[in-house]
N, C-alpha and C. Protein backbone atom coordinates (compact mmCIF):
# COMPACT_ATOMS: atom_id res chain seq x y z
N UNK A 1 101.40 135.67 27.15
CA UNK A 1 102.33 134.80 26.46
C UNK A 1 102.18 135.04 24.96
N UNK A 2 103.49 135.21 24.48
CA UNK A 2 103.46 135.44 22.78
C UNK A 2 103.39 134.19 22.15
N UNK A 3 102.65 134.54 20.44
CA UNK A 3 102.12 132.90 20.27
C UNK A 3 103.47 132.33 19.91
N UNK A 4 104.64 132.68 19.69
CA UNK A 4 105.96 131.85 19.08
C UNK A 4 105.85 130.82 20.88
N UNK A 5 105.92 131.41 21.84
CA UNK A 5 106.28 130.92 23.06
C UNK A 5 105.18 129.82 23.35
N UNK A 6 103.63 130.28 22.85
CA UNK A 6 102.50 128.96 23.29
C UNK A 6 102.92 127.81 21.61
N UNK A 7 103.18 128.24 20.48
CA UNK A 7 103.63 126.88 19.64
C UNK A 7 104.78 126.41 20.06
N UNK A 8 106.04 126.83 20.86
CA UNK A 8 106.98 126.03 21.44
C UNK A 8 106.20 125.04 22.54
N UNK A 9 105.45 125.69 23.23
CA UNK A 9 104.78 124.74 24.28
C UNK A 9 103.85 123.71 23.69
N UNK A 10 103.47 124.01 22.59
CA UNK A 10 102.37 123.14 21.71
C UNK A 10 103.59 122.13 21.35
N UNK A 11 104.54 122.19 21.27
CA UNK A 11 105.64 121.40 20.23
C UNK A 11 105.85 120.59 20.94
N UNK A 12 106.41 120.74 22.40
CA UNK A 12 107.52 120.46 23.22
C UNK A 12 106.18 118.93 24.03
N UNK A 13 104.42 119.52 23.78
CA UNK A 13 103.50 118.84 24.66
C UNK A 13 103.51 117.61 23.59
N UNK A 14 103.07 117.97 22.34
CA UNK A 14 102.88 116.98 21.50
C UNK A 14 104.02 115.64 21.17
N UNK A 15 105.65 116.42 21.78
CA UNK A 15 106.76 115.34 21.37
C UNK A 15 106.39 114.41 22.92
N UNK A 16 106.12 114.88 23.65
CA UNK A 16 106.60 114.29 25.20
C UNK A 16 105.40 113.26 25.00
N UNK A 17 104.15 114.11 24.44
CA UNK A 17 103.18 112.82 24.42
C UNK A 17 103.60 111.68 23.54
N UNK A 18 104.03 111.80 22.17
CA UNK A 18 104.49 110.72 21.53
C UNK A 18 105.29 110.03 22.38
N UNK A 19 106.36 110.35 23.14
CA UNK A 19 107.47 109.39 23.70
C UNK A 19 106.71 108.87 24.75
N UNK A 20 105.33 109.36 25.66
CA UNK A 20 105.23 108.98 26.21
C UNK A 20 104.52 107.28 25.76
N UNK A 21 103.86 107.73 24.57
CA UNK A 21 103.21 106.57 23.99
C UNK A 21 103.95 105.31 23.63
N UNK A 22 105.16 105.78 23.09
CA UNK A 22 105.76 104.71 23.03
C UNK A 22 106.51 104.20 24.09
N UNK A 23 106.64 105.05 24.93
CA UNK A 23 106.93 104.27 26.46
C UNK A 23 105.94 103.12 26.76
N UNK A 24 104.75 103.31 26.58
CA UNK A 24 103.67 102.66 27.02
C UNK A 24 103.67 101.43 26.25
N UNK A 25 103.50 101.57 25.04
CA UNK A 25 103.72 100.61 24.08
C UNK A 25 104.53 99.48 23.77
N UNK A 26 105.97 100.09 24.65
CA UNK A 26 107.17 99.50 24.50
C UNK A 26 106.78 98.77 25.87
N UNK A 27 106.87 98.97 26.81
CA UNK A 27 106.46 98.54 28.34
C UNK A 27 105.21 96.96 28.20
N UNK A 28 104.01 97.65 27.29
CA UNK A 28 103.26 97.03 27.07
C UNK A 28 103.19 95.54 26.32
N UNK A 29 104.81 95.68 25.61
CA UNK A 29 105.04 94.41 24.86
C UNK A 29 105.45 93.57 25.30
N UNK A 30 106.47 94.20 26.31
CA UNK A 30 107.27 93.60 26.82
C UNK A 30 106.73 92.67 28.20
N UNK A 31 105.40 93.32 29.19
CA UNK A 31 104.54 92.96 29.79
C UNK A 31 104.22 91.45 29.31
N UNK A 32 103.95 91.62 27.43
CA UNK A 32 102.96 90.48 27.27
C UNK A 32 103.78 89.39 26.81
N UNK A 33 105.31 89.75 26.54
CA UNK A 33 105.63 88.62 25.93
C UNK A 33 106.69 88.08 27.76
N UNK A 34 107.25 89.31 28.57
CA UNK A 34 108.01 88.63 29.22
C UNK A 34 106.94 88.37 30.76
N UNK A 35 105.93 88.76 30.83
CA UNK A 35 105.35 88.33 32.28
C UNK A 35 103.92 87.60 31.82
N UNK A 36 103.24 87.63 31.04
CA UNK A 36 102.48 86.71 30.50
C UNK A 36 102.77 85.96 29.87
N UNK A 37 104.19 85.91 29.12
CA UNK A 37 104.48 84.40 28.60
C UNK A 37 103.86 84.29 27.10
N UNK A 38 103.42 85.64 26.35
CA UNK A 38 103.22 85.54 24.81
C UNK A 38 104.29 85.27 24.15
N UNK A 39 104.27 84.86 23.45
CA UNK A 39 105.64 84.45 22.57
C UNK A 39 105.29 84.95 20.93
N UNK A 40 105.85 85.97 20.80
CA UNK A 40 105.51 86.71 19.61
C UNK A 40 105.87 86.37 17.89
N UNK A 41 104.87 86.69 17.57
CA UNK A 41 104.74 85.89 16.06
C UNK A 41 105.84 86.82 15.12
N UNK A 42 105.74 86.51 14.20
CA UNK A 42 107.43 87.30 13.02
C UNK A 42 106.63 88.69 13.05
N UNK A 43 105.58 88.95 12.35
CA UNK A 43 105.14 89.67 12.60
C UNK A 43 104.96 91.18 13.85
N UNK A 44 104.84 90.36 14.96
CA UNK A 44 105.02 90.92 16.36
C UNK A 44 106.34 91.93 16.35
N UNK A 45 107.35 90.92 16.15
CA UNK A 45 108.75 91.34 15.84
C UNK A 45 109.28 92.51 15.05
N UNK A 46 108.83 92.44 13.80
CA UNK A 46 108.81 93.71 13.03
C UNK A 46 108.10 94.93 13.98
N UNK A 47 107.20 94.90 14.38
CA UNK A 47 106.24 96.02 14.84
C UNK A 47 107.45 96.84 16.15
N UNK A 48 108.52 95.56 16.87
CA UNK A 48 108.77 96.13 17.60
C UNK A 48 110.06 96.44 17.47
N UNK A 49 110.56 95.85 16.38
CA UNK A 49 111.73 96.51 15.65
C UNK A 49 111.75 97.84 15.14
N UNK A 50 110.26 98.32 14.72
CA UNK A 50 109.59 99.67 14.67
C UNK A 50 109.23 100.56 16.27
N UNK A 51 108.89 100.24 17.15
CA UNK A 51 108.34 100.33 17.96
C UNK A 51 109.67 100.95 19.07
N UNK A 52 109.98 100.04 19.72
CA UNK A 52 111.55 100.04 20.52
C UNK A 52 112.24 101.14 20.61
N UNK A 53 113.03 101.58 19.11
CA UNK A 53 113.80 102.56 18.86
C UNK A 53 112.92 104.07 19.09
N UNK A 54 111.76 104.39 19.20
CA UNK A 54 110.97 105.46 19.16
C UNK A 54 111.22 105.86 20.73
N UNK A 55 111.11 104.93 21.45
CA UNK A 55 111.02 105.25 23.05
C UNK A 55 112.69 105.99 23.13
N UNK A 56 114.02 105.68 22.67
CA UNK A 56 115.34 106.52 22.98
C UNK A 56 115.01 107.96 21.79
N UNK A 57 114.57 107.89 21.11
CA UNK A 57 114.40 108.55 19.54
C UNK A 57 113.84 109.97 20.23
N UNK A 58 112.30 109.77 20.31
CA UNK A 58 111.88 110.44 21.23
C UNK A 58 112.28 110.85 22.78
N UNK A 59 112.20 110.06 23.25
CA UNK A 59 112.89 110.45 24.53
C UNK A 59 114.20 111.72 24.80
N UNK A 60 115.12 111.53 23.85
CA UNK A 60 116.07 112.38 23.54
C UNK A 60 115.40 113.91 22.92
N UNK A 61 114.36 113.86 21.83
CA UNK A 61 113.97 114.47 21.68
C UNK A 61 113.18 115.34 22.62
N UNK A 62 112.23 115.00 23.39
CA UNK A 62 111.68 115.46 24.32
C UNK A 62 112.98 116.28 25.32
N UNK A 63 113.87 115.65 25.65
CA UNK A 63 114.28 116.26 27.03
C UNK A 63 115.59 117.49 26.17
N UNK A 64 116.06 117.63 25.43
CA UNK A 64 116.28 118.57 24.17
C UNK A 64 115.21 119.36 23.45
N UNK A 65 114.46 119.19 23.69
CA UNK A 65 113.22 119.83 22.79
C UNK A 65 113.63 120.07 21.46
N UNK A 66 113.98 119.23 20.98
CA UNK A 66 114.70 118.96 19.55
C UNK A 66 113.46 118.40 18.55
N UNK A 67 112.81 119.49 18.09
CA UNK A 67 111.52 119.31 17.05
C UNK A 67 111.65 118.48 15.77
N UNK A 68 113.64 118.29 15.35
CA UNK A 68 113.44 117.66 14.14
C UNK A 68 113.87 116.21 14.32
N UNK A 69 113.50 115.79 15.48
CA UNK A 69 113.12 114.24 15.47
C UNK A 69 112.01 113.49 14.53
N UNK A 70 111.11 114.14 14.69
CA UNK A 70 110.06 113.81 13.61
C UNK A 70 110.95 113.37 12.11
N UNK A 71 111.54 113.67 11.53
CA UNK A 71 112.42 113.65 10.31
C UNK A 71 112.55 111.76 10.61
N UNK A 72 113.12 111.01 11.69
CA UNK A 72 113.11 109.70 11.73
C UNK A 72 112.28 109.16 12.42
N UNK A 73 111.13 109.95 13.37
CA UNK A 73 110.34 109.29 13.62
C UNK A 73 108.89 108.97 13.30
N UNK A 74 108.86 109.93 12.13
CA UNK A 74 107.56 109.33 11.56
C UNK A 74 107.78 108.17 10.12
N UNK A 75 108.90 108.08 9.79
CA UNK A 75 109.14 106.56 9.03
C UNK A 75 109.36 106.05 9.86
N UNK A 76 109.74 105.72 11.11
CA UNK A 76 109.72 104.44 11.61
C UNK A 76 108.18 104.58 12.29
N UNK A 77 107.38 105.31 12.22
CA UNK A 77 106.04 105.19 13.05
C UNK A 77 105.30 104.64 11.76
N UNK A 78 105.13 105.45 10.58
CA UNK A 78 104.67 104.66 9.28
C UNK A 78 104.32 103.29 8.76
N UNK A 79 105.86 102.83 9.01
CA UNK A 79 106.09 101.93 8.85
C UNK A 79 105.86 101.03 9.62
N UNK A 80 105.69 100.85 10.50
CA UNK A 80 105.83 100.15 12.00
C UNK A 80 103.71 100.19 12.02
N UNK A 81 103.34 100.99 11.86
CA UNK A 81 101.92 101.27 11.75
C UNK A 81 101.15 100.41 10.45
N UNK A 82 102.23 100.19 9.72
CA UNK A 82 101.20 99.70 8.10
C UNK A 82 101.77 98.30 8.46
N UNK A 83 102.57 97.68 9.24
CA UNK A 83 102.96 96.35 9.49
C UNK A 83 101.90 95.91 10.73
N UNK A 84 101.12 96.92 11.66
CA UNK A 84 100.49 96.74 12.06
C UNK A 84 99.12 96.51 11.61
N UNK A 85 98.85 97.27 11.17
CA UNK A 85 97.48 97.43 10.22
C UNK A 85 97.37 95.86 9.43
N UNK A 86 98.39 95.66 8.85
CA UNK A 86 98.56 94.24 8.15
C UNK A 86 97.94 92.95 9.01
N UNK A 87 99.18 92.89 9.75
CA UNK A 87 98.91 92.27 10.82
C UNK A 87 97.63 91.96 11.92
N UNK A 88 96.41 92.90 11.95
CA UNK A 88 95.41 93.09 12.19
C UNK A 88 94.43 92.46 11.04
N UNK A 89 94.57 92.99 10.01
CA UNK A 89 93.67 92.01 9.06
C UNK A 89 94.00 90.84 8.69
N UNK A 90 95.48 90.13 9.11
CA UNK A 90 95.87 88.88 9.45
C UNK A 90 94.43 88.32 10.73
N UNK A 91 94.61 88.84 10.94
CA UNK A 91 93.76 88.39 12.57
C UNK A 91 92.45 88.62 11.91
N UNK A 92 91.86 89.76 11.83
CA UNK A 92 90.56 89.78 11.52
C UNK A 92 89.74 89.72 10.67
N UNK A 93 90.23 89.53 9.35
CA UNK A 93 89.48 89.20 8.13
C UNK A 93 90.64 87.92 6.98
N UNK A 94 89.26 87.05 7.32
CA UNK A 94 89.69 85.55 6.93
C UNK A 94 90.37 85.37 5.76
N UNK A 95 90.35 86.50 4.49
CA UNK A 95 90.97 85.85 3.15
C UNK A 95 92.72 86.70 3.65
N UNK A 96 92.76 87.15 4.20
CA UNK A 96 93.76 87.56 4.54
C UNK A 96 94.86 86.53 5.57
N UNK A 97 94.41 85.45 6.07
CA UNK A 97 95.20 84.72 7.26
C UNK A 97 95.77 84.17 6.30
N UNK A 98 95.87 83.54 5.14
CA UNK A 98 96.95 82.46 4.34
C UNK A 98 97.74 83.07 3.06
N UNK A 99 97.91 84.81 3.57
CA UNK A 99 98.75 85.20 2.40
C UNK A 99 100.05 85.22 2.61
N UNK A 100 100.43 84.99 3.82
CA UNK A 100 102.23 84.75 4.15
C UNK A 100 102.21 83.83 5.62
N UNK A 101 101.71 83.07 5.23
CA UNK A 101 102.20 82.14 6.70
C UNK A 101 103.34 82.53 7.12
N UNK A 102 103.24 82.96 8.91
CA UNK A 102 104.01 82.64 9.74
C UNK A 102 104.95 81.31 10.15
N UNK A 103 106.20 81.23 9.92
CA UNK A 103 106.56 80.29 9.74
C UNK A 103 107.17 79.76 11.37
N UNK A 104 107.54 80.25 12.06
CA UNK A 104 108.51 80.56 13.47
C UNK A 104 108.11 80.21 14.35
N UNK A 105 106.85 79.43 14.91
CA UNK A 105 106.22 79.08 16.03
C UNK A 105 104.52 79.13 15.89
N UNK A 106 104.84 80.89 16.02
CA UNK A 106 103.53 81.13 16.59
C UNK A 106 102.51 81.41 15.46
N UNK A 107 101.78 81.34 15.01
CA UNK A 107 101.10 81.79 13.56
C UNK A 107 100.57 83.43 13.73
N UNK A 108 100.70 83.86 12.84
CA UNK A 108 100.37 85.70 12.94
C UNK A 108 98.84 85.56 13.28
N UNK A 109 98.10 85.23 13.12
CA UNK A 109 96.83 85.09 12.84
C UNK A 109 96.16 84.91 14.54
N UNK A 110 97.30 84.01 15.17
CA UNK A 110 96.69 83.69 16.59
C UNK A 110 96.42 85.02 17.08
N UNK A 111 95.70 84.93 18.50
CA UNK A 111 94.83 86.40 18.81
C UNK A 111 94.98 85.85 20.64
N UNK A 112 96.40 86.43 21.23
CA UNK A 112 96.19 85.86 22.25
C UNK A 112 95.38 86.91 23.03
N UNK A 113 94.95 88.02 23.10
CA UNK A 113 93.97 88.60 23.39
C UNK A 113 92.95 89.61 22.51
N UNK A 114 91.46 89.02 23.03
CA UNK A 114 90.65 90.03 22.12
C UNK A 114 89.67 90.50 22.83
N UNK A 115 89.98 91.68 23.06
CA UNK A 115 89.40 92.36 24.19
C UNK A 115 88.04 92.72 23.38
N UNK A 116 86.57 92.85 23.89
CA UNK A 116 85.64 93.51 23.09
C UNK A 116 85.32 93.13 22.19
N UNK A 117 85.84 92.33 21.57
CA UNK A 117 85.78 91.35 20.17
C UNK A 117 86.74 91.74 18.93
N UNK A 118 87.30 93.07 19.36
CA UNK A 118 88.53 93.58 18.49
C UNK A 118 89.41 94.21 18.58
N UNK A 119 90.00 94.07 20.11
CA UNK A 119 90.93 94.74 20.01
C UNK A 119 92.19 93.75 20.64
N UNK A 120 93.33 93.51 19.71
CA UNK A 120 94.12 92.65 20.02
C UNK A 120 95.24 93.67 19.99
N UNK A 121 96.74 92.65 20.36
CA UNK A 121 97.99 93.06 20.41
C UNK A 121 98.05 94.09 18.93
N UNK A 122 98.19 93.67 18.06
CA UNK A 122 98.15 94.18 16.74
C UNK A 122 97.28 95.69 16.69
N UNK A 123 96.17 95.56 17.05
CA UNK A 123 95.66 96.62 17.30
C UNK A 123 95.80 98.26 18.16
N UNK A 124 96.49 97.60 19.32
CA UNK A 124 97.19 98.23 20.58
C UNK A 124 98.39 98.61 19.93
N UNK A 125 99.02 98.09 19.02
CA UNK A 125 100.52 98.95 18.62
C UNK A 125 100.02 99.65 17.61
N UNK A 126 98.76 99.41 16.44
CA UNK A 126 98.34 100.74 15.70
C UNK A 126 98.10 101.46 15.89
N UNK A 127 96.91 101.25 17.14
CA UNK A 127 97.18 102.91 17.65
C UNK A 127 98.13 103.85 18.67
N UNK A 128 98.84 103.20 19.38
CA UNK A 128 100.06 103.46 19.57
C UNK A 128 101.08 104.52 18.62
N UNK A 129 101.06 103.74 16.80
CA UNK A 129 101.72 103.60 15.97
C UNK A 129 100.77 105.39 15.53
N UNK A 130 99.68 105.41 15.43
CA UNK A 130 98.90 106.25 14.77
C UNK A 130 99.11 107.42 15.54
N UNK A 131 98.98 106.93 16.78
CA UNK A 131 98.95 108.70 18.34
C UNK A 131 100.42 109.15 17.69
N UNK A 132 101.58 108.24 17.87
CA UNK A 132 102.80 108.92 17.19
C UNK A 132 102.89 109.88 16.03
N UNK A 133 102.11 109.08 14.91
CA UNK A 133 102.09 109.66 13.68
C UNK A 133 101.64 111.01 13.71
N UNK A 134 99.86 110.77 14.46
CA UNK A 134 99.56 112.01 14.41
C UNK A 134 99.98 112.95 15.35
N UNK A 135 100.74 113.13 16.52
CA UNK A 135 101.66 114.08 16.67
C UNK A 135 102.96 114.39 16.26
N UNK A 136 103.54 113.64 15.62
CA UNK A 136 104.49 114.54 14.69
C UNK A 136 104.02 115.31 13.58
N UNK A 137 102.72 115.02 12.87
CA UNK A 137 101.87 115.75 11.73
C UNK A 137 102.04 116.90 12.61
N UNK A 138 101.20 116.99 13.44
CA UNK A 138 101.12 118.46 14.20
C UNK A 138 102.47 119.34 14.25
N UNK A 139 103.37 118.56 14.94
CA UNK A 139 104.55 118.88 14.99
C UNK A 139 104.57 119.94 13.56
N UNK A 140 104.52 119.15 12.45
CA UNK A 140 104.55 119.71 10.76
C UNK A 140 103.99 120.98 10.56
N UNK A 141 102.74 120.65 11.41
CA UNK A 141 101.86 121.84 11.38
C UNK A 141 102.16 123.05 11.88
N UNK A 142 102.37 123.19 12.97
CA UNK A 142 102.50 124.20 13.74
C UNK A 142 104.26 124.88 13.33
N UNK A 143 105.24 123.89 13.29
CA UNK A 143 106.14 124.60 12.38
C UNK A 143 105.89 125.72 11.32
N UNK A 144 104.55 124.29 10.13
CA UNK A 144 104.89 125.82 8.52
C UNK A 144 103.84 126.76 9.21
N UNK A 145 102.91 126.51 10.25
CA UNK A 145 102.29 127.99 10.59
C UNK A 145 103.38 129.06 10.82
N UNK A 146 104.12 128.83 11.44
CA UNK A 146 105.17 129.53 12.47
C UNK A 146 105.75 130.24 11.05
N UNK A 147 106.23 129.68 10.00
CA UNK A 147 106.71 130.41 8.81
C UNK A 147 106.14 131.29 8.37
């Protein structure tokens, strides 16, 4: 196999894994807010206003093997990732819970699960948010090699 043919296969593994992640992710929210009954904080919301659109984004991409998805899906993974990250030190470090109250119900800060002692909802979509990121980097990569 010529290497142009194993970096198409490197390309084509790394997009399918992203979509697959956010399949998971997306599945995973939806698990907690519609069969466990979480009711998601403003916060929550943004992440999956980020989150959501990646699963058709990708998905399309994958079954096209259309490499310049990355172009919209790493700002919405970015972004969607640093609202997470936020949102996590909402939860886990105390001078951080009273810099934007949640106003909508649920308070950002609540922690309806903490697995291990740190790993909550918030957490589970960063890295989610991050596996994305860092396979479209690659994606980047293996392109300017290819040049």
């Amino acid at each position: 196999m010529n290497n142009e043919a194993q970096n198409q296969g490197r390309k084509v593994w790394f997009l399918y894994f992203a979509w697959l992640v956010s399949v998971v992710a997306t599945l995973g929210s939806l698990y907690f807010s519609e069969i466990r009954g979480y009711i998601p904080c403003d916060l929550c919301w943004f992440q999956r206003i980020f989150m959501y659109p990646l699963v058709l984004i990708l998905g399309i991409g994958t079954f096209q093997s259309d490499m310049s998805v990355k172009k919209n899906v790493l700002p919405l993974s970015i972004i969607g990732g640093a609202i997470s990250f936020f949102h996590y030190l909402e939860q886990k470090v105390p001078g951080f819970g009273g810099i934007r109250p949640c106003v909508s119900g649920v308070p950002c800060s609540a922690e309806y699960i903490n697995w291990m002692g740190f790993i909550t909802i918030p957490f589970l979509a960063l890295i989610a948010f991050t596996l994305v990121i860092i396979c479209m980097v690659f994606l980047v990569i293996i392109e300017r090699q290819e040049k």
